[in-house]
C-alpha atoms as a PDB file:
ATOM      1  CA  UNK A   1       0.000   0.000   0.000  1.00  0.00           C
ATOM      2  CA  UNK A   2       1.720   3.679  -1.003  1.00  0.00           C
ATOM      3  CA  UNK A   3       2.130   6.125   1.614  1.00  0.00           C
ATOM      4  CA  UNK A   4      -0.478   8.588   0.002  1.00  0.00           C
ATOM      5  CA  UNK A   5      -3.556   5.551  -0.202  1.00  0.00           C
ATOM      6  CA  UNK A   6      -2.553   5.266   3.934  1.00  0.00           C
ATOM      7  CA  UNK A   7      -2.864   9.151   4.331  1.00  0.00           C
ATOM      8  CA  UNK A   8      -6.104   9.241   1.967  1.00  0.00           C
ATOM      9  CA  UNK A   9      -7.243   6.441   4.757  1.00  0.00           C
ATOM     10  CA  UNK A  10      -6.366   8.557   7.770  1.00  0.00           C
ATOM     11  CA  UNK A  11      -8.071  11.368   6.177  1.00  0.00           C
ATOM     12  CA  UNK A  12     -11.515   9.558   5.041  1.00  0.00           C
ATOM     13  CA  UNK A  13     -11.320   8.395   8.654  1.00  0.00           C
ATOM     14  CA  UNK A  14     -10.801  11.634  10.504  1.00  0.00           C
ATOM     15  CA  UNK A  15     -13.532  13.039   8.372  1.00  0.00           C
ATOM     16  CA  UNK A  16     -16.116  10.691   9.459  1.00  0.00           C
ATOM     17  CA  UNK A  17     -15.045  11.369  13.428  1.00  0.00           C
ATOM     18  CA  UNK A  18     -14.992  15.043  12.506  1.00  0.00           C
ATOM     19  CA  UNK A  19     -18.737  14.260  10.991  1.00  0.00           C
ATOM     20  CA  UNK A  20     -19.651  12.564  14.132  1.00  0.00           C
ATOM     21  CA  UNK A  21     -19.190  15.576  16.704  1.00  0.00           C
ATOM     22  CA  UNK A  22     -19.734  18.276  14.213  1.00  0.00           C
ATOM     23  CA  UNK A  23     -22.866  19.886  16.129  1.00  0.00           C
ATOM     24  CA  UNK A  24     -21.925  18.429  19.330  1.00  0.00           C
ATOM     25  CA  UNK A  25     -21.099  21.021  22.186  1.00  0.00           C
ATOM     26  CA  UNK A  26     -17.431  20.611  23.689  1.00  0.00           C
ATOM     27  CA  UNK A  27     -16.495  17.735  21.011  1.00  0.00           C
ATOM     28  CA  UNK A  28     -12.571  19.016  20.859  1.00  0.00           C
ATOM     29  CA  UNK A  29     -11.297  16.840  23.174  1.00  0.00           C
ATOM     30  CA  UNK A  30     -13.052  13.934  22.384  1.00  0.00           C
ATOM     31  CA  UNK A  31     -12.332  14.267  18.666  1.00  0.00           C
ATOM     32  CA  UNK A  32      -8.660  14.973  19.536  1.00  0.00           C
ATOM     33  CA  UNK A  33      -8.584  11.693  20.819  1.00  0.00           C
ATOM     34  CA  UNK A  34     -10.267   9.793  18.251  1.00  0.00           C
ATOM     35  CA  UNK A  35      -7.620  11.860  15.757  1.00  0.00           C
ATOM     36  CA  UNK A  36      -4.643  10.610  17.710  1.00  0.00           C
ATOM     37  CA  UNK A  37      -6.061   6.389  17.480  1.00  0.00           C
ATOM     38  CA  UNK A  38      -5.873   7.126  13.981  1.00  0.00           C
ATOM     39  CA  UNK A  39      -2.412   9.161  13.281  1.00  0.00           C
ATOM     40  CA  UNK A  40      -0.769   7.791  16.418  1.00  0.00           C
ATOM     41  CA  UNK A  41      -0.051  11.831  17.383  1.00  0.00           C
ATOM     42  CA  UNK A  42      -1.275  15.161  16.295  1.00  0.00           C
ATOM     43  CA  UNK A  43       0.890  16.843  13.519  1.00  0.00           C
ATOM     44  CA  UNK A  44       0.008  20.558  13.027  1.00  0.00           C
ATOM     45  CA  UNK A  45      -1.802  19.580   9.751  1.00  0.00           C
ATOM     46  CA  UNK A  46      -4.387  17.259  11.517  1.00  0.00           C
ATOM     47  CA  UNK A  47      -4.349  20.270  13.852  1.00  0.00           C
ATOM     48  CA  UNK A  48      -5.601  22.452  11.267  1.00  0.00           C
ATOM     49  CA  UNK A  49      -8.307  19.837  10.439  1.00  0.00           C
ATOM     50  CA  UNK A  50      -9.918  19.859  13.691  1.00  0.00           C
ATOM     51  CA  UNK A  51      -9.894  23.647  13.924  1.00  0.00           C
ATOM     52  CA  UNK A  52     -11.896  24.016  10.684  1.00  0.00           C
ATOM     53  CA  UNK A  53     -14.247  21.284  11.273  1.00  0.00           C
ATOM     54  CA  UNK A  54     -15.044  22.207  14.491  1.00  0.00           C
ATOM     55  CA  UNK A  55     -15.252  26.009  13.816  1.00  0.00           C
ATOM     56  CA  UNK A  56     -12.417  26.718  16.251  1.00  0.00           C
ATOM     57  CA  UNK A  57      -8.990  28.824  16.056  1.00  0.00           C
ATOM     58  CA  UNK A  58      -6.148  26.555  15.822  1.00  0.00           C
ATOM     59  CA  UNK A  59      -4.744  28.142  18.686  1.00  0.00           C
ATOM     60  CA  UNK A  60      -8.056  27.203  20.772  1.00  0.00           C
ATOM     61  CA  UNK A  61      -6.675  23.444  19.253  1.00  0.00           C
ATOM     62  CA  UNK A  62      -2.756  23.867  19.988  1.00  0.00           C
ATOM     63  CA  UNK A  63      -3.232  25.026  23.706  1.00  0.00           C
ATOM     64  CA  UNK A  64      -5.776  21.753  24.204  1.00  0.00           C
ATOM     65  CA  UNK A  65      -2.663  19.663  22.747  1.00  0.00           C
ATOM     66  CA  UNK A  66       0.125  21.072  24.344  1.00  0.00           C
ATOM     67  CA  UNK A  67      -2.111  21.202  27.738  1.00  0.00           C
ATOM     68  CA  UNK A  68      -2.793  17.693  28.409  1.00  0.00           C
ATOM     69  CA  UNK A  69       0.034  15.018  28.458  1.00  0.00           C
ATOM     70  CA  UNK A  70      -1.643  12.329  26.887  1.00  0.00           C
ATOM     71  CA  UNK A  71      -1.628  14.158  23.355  1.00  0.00           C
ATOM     72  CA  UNK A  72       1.764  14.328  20.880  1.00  0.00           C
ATOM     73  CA  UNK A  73       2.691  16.724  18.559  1.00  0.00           C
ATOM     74  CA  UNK A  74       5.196  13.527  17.352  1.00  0.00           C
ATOM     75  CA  UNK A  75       5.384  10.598  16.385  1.00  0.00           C
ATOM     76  CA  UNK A  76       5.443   7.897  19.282  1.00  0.00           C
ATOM     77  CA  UNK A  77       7.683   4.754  18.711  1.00  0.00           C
ATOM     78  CA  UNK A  78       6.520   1.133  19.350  1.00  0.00           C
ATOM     79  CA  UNK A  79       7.677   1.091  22.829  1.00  0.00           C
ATOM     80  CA  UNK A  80       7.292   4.424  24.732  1.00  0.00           C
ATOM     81  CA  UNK A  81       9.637   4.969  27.423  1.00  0.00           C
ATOM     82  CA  UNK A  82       8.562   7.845  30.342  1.00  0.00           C
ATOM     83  CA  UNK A  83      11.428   8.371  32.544  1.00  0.00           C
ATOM     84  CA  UNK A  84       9.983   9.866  35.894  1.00  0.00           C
ATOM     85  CA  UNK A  85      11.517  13.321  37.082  1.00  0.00           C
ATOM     86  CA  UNK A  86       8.900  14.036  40.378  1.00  0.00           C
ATOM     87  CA  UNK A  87      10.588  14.765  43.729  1.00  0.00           C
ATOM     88  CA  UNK A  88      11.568  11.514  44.391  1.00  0.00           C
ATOM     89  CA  UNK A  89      12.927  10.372  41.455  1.00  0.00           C
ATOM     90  CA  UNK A  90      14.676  13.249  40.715  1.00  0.00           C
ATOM     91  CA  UNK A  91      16.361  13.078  44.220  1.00  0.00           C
ATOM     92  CA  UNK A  92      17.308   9.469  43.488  1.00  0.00           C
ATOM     93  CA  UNK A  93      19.021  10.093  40.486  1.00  0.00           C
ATOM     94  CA  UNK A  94      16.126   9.694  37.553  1.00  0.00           C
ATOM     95  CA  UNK A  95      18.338  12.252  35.573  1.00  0.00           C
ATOM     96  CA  UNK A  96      21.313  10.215  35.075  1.00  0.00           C
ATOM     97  CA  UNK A  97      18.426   7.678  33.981  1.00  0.00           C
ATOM     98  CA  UNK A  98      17.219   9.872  31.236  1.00  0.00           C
ATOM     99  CA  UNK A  99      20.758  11.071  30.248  1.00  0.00           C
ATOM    100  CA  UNK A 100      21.982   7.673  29.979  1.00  0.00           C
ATOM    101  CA  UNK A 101      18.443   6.677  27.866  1.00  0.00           C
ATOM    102  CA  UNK A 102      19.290   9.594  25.378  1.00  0.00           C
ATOM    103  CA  UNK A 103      23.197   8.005  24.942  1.00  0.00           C
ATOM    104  CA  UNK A 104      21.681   5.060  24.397  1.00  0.00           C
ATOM    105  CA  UNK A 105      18.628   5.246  21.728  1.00  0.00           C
ATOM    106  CA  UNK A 106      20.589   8.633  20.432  1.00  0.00           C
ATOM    107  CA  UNK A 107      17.720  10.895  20.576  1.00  0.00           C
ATOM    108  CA  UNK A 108      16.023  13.301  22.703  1.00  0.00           C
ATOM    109  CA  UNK A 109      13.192  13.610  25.152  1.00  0.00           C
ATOM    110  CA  UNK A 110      10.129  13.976  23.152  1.00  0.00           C
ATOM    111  CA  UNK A 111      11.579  11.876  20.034  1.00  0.00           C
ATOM    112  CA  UNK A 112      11.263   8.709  18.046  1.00  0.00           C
ATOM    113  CA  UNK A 113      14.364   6.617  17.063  1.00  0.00           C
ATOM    114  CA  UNK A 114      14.597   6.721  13.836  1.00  0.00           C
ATOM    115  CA  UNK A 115      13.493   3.172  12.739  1.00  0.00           C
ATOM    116  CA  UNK A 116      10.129   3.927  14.935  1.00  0.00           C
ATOM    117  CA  UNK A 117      10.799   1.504  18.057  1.00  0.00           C
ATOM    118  CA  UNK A 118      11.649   3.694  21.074  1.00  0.00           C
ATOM    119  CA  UNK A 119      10.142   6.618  21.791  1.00  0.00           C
ATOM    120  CA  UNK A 120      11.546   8.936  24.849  1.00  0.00           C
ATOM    121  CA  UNK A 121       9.226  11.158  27.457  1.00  0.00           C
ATOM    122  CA  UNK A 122       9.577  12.770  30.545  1.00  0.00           C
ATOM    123  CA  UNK A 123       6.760  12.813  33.337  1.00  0.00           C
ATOM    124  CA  UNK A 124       6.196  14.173  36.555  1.00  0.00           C
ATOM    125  CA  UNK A 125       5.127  11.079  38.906  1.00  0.00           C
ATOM    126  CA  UNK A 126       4.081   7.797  37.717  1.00  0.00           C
ATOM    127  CA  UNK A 127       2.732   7.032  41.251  1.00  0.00           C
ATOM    128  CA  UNK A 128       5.692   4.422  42.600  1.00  0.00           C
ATOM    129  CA  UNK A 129       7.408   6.766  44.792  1.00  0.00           C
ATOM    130  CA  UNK A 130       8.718   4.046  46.692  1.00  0.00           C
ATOM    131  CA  UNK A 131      10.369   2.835  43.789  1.00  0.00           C
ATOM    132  CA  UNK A 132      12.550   5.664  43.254  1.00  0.00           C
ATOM    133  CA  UNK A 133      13.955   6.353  40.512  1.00  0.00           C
ATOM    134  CA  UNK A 134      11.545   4.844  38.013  1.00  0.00           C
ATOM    135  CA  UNK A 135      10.872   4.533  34.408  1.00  0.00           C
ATOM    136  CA  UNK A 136       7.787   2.660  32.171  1.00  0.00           C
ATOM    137  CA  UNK A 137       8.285   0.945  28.868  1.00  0.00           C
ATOM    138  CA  UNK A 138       4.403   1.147  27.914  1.00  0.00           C
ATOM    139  CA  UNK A 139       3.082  -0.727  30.795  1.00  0.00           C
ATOM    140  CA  UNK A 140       6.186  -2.284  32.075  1.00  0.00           C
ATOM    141  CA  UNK A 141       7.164  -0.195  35.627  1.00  0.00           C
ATOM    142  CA  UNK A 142      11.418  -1.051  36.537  1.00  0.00           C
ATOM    143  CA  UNK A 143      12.332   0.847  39.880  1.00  0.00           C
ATOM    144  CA  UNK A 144      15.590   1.486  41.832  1.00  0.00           C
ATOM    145  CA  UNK A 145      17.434   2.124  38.676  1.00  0.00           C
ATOM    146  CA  UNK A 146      21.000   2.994  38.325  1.00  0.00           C
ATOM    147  CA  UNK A 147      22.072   4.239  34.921  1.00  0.00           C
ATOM    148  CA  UNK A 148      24.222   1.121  34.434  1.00  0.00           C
ATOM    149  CA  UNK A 149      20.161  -0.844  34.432  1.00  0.00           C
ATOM    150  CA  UNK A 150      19.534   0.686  30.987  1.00  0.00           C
ATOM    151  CA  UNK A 151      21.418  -1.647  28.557  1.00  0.00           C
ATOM    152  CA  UNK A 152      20.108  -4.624  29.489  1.00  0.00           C
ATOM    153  CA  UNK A 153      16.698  -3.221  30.140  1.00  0.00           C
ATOM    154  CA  UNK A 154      16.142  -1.835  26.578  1.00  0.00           C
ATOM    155  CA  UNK A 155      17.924  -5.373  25.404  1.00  0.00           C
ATOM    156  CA  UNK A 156      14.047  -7.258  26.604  1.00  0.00           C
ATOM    157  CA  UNK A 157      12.508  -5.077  23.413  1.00  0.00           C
END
């Protein structure tokens, strides 16, 4: 399948959720959501979309996105790491965590590696203080990390 019949896919389907919630009151979020199932994140484009549809300035749409965590403006990879950086973790060393994730995967917080598998966050508190420092791999939770854990950790994916 081209890239442009997967896009024209994307499209047909974000115009039938944009259908959907088209006279509904408050439907931004909800349609945001529905946007990011089907494009995996929110590029500005899909953005502009939205704001159209929905009768709203794309800055009304930007500020939702870059509000709430659990929307992208990139690409996520197949495995989507959150390092932790709340009190806790920080204080227990969840920096040299991250630093030693970015050596690693050779990218930045907030990107993709380039063949799509890891993708690199930062968060406030995952809720496993006790745990200290702590990162997630999706759903997998590892605690009491030294940066030394990494290797072998992102070796399991």
């Amino acid at each position: 399948m081209c890239q442009n019949c997967n896009l024209d896919e994307k499209e047909k389907k974000l115009q039938e959720v944009l259908n959907k919630h088209k006279d509904t009151k408050g439907a931004l979020i909800p349609v945001l959501h529905e946007a990011q199932e089907i494009y995996g994140y929110l590029p500005l484009s899909v953005q502009e979309i939205v704001a159209n549809a929905l009768g709203l300035p794309l800055s009304e749409v930007y500020g939702v996105v870059t509000f709430y965590t659990q929307f992208s403006l990139y690409p996520k990879g197949q495995y989507k790491i959150q390092v932790c950086l709340g009190t806790a973790c920080y204080v227990k060393g969840s920096s040299s965590i991250l630093d030693e994730l970015k050596k690693q995967l050779g990218i930045e917080v907030g990107q993709c590696t380039k063949d799509g598998k890891f993708s690199l966050d930062a968060c406030r508190c995952v809720g496993a203080c006790g745990l200290a420092p702590v990162m997630m791999i999706n759903e997998d939770v590892y605690g009491t990390l030294v940066a030394s854990d990494v290797a072998n950790i992102l070796k399991k994916y």
